[in-house]
PDB file of N, CA and C in Angstrom:
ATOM      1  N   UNK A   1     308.217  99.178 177.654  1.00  0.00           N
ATOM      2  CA  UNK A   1     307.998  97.765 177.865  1.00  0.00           C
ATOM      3  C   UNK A   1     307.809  97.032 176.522  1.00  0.00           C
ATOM      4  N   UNK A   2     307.131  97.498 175.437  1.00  0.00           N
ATOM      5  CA  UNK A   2     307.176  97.276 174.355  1.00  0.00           C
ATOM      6  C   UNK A   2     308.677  96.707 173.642  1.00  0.00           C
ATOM      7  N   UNK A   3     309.185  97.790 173.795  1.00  0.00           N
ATOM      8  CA  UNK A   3     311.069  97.415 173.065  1.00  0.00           C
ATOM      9  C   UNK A   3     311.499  96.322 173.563  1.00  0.00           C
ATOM     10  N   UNK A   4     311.244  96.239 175.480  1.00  0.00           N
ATOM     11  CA  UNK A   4     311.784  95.053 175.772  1.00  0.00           C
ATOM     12  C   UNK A   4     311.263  94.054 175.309  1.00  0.00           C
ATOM     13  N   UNK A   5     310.309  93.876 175.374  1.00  0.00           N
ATOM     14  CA  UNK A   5     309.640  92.136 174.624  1.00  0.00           C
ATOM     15  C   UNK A   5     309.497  92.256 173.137  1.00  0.00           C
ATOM     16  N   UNK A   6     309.932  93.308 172.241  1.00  0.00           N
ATOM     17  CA  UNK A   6     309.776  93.339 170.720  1.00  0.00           C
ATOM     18  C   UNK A   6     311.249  92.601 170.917  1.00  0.00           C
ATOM     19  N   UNK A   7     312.188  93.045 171.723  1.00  0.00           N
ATOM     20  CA  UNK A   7     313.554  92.436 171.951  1.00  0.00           C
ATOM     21  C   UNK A   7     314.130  90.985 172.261  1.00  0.00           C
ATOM     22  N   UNK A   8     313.434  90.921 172.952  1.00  0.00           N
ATOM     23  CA  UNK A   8     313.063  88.976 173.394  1.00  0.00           C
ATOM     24  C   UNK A   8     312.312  88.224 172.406  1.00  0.00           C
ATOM     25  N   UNK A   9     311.099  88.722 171.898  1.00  0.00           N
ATOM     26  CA  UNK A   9     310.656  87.734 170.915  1.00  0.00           C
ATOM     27  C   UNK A   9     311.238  87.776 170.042  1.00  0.00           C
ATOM     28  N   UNK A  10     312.318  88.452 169.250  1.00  0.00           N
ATOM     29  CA  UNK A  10     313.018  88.948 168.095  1.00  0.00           C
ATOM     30  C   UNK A  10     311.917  89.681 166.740  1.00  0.00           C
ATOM     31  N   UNK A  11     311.535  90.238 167.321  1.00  0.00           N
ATOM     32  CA  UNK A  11     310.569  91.464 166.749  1.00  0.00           C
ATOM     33  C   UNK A  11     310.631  92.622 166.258  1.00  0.00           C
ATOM     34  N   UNK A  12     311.953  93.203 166.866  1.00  0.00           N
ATOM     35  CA  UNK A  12     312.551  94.620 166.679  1.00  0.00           C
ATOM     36  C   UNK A  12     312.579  95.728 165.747  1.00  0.00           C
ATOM     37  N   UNK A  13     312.278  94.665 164.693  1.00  0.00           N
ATOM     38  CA  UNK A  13     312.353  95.317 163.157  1.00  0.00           C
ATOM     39  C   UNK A  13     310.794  96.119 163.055  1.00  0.00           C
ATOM     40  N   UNK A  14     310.234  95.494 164.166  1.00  0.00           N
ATOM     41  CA  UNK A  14     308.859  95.975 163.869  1.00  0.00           C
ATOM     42  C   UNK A  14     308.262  97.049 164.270  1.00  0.00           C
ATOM     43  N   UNK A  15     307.225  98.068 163.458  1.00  0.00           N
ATOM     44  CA  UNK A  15     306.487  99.331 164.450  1.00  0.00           C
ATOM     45  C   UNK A  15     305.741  99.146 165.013  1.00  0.00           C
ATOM     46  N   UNK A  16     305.544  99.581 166.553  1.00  0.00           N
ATOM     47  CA  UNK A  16     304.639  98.923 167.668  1.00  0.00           C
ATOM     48  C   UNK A  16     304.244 100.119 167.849  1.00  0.00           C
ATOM     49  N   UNK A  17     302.559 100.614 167.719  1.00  0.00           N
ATOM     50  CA  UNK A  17     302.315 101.783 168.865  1.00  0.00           C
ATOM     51  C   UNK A  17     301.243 101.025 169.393  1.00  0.00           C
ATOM     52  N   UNK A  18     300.646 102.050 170.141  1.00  0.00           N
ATOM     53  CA  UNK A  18     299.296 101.703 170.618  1.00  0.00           C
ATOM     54  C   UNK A  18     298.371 103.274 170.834  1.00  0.00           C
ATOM     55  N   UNK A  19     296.897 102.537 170.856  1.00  0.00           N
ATOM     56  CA  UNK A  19     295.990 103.843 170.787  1.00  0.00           C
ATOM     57  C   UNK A  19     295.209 103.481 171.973  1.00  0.00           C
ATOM     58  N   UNK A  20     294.671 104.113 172.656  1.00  0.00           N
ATOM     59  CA  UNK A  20     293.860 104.222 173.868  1.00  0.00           C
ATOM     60  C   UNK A  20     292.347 104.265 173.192  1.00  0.00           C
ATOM     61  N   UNK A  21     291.774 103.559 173.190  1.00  0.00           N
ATOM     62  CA  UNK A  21     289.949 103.555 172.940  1.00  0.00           C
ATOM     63  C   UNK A  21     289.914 103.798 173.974  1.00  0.00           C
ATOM     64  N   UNK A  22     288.359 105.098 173.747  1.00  0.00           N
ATOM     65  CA  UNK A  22     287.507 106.020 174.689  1.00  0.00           C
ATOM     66  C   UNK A  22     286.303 105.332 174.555  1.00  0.00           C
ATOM     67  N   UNK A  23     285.617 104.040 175.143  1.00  0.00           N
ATOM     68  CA  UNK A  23     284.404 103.271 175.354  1.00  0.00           C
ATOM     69  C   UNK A  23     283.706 103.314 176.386  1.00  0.00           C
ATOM     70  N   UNK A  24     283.911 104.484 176.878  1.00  0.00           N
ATOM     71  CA  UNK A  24     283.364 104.519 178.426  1.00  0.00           C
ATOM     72  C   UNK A  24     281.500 104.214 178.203  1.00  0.00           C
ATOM     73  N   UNK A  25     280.671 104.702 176.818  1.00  0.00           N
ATOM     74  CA  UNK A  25     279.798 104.625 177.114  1.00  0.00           C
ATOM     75  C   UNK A  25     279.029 103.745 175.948  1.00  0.00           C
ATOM     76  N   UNK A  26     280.295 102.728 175.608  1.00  0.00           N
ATOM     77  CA  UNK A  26     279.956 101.638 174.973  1.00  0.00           C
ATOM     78  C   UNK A  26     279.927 100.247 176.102  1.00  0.00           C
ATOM     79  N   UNK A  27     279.406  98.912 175.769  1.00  0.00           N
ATOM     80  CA  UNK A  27     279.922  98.108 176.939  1.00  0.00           C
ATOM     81  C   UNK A  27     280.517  96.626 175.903  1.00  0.00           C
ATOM     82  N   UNK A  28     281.126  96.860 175.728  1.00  0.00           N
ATOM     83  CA  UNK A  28     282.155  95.163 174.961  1.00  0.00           C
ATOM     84  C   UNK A  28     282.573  94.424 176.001  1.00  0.00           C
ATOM     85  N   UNK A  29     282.118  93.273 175.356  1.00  0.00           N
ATOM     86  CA  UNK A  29     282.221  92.347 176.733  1.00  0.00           C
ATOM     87  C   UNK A  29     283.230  91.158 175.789  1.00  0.00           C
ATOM     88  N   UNK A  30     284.382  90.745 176.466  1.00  0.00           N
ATOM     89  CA  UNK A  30     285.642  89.935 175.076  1.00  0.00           C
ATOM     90  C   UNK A  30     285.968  89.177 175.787  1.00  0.00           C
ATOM     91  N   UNK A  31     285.616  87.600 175.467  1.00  0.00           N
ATOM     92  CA  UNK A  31     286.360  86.820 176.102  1.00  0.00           C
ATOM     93  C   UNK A  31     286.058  86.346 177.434  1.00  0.00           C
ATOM     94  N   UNK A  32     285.186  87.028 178.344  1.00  0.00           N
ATOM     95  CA  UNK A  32     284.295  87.125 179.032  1.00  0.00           C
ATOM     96  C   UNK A  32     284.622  88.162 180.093  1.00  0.00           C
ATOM     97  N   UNK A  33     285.414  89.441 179.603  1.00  0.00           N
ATOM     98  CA  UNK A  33     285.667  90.228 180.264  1.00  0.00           C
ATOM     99  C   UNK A  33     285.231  91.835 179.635  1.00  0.00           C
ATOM    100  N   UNK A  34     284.910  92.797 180.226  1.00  0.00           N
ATOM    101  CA  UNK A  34     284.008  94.020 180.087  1.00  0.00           C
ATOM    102  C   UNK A  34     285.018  95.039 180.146  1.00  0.00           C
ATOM    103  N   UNK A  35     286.596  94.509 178.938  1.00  0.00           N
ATOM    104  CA  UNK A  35     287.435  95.469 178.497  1.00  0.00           C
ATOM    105  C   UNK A  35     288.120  95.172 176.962  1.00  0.00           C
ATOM    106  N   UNK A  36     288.914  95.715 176.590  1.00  0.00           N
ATOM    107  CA  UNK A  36     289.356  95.638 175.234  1.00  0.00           C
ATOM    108  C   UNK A  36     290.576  95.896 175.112  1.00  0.00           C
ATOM    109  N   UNK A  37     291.274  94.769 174.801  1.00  0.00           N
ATOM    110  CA  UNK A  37     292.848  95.208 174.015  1.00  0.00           C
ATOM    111  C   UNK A  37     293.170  93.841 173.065  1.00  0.00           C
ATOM    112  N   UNK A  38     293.215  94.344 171.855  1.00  0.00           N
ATOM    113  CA  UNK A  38     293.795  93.898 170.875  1.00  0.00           C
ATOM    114  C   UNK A  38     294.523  94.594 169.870  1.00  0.00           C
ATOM    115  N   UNK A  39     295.507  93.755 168.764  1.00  0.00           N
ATOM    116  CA  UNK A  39     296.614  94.359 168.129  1.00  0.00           C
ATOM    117  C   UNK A  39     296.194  94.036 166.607  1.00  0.00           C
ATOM    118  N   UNK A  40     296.438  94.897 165.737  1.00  0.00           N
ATOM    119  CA  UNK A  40     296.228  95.377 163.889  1.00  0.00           C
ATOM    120  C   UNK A  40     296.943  95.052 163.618  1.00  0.00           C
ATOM    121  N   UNK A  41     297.163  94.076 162.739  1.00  0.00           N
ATOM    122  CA  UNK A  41     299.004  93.791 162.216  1.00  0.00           C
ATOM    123  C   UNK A  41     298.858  94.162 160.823  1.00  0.00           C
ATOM    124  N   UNK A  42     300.047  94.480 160.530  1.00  0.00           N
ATOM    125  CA  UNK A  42     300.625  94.976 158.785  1.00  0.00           C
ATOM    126  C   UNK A  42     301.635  93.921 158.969  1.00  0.00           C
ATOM    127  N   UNK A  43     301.516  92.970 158.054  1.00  0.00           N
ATOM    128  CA  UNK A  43     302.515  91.928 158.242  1.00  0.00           C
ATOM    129  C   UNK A  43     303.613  92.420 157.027  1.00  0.00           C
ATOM    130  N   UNK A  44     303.195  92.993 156.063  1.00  0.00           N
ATOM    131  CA  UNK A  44     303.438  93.555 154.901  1.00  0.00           C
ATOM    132  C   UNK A  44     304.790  94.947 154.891  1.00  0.00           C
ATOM    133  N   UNK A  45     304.224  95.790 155.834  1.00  0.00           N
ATOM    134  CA  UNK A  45     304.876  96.947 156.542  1.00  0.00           C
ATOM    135  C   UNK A  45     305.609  96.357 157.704  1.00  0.00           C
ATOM    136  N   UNK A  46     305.248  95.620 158.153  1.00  0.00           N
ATOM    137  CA  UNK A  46     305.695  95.028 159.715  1.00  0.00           C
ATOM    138  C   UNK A  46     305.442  96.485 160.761  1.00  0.00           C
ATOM    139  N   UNK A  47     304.205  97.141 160.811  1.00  0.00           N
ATOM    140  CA  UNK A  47     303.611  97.726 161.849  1.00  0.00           C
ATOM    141  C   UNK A  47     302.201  97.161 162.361  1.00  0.00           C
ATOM    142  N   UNK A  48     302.400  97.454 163.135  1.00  0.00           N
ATOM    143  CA  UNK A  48     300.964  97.087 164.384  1.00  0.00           C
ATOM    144  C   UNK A  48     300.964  97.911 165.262  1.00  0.00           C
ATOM    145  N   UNK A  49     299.461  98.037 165.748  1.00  0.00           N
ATOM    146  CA  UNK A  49     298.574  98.757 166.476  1.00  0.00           C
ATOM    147  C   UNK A  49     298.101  97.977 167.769  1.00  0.00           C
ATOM    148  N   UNK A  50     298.426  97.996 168.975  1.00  0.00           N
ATOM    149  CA  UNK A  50     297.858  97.718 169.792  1.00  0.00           C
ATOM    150  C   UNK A  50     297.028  98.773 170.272  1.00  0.00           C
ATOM    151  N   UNK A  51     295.671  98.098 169.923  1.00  0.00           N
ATOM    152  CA  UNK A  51     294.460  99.085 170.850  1.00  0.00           C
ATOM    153  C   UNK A  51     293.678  98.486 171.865  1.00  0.00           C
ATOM    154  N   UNK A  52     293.334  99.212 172.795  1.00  0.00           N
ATOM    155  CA  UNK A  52     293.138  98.807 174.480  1.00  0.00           C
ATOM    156  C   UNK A  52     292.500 100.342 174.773  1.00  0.00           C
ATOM    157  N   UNK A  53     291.273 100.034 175.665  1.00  0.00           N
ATOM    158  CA  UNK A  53     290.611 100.630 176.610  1.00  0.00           C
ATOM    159  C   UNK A  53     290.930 100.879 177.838  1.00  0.00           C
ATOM    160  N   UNK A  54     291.850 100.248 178.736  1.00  0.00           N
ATOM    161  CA  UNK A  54     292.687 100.258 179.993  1.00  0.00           C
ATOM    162  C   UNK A  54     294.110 100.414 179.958  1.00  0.00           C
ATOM    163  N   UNK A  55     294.134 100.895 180.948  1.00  0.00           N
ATOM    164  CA  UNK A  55     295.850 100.778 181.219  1.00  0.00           C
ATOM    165  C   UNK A  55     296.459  99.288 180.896  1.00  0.00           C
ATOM    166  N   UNK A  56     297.451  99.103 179.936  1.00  0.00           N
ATOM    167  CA  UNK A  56     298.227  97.898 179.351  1.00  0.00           C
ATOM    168  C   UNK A  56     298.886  97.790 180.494  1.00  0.00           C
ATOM    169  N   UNK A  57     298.589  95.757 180.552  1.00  0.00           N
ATOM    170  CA  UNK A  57     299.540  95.221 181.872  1.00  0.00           C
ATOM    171  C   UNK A  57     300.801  94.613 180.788  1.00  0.00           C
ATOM    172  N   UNK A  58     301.807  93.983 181.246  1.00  0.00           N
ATOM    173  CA  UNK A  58     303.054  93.727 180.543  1.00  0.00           C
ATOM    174  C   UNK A  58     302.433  92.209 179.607  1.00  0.00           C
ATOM    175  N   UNK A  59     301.481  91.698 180.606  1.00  0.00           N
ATOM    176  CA  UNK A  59     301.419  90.620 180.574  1.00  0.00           C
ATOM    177  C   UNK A  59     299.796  90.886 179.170  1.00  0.00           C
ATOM    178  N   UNK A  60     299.361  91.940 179.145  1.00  0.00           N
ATOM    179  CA  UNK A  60     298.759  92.151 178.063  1.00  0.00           C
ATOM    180  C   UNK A  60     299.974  92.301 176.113  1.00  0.00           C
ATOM    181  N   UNK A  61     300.703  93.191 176.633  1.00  0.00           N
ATOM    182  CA  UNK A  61     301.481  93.416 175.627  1.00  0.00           C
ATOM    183  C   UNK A  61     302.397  92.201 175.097  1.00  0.00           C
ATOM    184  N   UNK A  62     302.712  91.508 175.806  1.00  0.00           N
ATOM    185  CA  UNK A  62     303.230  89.830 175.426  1.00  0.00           C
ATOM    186  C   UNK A  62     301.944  89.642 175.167  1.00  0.00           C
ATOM    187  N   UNK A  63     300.799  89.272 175.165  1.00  0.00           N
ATOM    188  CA  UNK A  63     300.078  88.460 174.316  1.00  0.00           C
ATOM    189  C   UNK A  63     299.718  89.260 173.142  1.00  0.00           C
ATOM    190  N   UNK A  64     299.597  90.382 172.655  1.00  0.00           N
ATOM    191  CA  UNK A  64     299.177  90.705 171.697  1.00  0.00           C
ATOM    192  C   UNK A  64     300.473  90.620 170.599  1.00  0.00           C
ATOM    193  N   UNK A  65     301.804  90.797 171.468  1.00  0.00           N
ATOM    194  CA  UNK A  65     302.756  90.220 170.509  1.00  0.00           C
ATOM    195  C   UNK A  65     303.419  89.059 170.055  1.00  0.00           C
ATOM    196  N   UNK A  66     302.894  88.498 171.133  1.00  0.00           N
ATOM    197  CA  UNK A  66     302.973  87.018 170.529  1.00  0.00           C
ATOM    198  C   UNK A  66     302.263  86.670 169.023  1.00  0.00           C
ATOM    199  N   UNK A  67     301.354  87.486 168.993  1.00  0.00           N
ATOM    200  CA  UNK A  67     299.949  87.187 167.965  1.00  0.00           C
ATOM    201  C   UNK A  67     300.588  88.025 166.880  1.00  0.00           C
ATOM    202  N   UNK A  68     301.634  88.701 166.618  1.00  0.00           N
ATOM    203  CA  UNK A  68     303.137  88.592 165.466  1.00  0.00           C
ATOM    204  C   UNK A  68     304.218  87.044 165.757  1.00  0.00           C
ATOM    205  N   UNK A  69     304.439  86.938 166.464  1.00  0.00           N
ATOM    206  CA  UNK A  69     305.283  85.935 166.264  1.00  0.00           C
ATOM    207  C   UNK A  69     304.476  84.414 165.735  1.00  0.00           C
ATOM    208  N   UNK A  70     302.876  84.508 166.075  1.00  0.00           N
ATOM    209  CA  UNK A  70     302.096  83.405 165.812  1.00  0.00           C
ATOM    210  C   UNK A  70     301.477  84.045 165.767  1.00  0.00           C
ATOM    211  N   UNK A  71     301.350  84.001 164.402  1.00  0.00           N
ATOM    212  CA  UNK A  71     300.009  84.882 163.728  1.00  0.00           C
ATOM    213  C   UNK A  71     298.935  84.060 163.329  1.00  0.00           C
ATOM    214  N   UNK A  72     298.809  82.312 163.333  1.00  0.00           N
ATOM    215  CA  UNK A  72     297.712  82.152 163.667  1.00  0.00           C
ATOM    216  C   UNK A  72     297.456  80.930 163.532  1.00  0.00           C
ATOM    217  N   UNK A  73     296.351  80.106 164.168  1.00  0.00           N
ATOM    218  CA  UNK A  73     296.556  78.474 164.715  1.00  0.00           C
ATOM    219  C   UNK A  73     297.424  77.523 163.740  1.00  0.00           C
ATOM    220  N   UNK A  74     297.692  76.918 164.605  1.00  0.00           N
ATOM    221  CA  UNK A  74     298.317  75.938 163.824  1.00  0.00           C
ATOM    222  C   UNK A  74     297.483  74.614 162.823  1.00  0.00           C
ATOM    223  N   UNK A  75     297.646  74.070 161.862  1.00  0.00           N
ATOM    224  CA  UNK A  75     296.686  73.503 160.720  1.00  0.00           C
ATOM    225  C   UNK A  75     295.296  72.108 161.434  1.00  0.00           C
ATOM    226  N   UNK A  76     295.882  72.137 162.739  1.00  0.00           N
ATOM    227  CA  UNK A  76     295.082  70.815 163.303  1.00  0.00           C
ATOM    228  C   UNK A  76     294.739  71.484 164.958  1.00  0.00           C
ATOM    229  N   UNK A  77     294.536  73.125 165.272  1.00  0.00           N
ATOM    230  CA  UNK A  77     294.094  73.249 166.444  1.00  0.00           C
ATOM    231  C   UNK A  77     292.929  74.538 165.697  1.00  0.00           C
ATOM    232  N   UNK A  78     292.420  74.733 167.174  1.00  0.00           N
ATOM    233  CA  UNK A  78     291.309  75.561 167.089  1.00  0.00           C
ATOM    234  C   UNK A  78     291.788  76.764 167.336  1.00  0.00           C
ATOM    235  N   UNK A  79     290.840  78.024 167.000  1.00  0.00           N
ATOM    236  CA  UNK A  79     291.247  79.387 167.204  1.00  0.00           C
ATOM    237  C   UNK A  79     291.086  79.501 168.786  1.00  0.00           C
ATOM    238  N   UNK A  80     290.257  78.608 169.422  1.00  0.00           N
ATOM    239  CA  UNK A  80     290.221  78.375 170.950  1.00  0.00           C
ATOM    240  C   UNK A  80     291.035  78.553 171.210  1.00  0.00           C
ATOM    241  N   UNK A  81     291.647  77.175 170.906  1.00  0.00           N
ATOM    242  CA  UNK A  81     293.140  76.007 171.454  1.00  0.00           C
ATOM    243  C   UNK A  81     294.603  77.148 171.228  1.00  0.00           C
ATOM    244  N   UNK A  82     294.453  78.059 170.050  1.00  0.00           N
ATOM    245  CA  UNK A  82     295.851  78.538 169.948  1.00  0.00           C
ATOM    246  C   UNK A  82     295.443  79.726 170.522  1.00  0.00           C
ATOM    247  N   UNK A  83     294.233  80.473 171.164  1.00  0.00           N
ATOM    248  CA  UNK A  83     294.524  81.837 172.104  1.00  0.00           C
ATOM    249  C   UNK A  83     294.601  81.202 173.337  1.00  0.00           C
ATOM    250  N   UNK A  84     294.022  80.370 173.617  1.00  0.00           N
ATOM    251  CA  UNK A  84     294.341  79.896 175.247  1.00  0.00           C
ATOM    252  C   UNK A  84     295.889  79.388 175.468  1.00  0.00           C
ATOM    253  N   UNK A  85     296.290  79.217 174.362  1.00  0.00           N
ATOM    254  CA  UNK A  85     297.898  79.092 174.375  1.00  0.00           C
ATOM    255  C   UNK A  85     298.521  80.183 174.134  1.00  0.00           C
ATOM    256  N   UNK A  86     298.282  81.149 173.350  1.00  0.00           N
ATOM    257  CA  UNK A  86     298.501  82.720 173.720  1.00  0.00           C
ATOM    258  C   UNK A  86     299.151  83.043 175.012  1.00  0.00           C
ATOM    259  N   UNK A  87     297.578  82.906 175.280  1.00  0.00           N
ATOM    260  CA  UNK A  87     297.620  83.491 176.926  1.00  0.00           C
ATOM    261  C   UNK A  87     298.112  82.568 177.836  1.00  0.00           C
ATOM    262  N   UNK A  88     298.379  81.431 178.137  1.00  0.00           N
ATOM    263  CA  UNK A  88     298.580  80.843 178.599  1.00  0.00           C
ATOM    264  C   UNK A  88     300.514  81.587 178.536  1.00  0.00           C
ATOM    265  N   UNK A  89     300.999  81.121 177.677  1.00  0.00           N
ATOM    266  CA  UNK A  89     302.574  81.729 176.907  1.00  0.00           C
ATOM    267  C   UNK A  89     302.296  83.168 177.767  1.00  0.00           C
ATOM    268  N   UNK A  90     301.479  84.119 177.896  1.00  0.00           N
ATOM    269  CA  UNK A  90     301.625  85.466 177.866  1.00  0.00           C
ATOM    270  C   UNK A  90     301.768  85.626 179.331  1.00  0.00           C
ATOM    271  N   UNK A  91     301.221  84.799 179.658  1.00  0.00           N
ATOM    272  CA  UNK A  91     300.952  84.682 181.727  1.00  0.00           C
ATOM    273  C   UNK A  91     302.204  84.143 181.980  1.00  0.00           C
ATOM    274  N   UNK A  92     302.750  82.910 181.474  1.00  0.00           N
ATOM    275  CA  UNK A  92     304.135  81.959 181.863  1.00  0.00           C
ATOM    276  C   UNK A  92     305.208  83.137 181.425  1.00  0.00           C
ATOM    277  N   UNK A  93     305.393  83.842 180.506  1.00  0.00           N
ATOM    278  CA  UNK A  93     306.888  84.899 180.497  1.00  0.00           C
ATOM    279  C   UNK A  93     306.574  86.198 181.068  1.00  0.00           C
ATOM    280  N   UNK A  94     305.110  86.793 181.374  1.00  0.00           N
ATOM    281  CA  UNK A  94     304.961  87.658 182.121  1.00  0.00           C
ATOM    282  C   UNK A  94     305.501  87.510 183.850  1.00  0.00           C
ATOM    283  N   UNK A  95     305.481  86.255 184.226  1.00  0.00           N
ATOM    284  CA  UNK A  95     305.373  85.761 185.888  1.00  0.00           C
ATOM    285  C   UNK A  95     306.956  85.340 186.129  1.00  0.00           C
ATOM    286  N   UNK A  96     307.939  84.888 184.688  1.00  0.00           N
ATOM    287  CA  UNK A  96     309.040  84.521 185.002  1.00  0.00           C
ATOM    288  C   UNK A  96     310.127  85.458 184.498  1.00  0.00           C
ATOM    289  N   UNK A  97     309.956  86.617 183.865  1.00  0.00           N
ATOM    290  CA  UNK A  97     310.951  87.629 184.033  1.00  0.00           C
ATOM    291  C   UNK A  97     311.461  88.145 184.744  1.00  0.00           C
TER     292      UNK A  97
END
């Protein structure tokens, strides 16, 4: 699922893995939810790390790659304003593929 949306966003060139965090007997609470997935970028190398505690939904992996294609707010919004547009983007091409 990765290739396909490294493919659509025009990303391809890039190394994508991901690592599974074992937090079972930690409790992170992100965003206001009591799980974890976020992505490491090497903008330099052009590799990244998506790491996540749960099984990755599609609609997780579009937002953390979006966050390569927009790597980060734009000069007159908030770090709010540009993840709720993230996700917002990550929910709208997850629901219409």
């Amino acid at each position: 699922m990765i290739k396909k949306w490294q493919h659509i966003l025009r990303i391809k060139d890039w190394d994508i893995t991901t690592k599974l965090l074992h937090l079972k007997n930690v409790s992170i609470e992100y965003n206001g939810h009591k799980y974890f997935v976020g992505i490491e970028r090497d903008f330099n190398n052009k590799k990244a790390i998506i790491y996540h505690d749960r099984e990755l939904k599609e609609e997780d992996i579009i937002h953390e790659l979006l966050h390569i294609v927009f790597p980060k707010p734009n000069h007159d919004e908030t770090y709010e304003d540009y993840e709720q547009w993230i996700t917002d983007a990550a929910y709208n091409l997850s629901n219409n593929d």
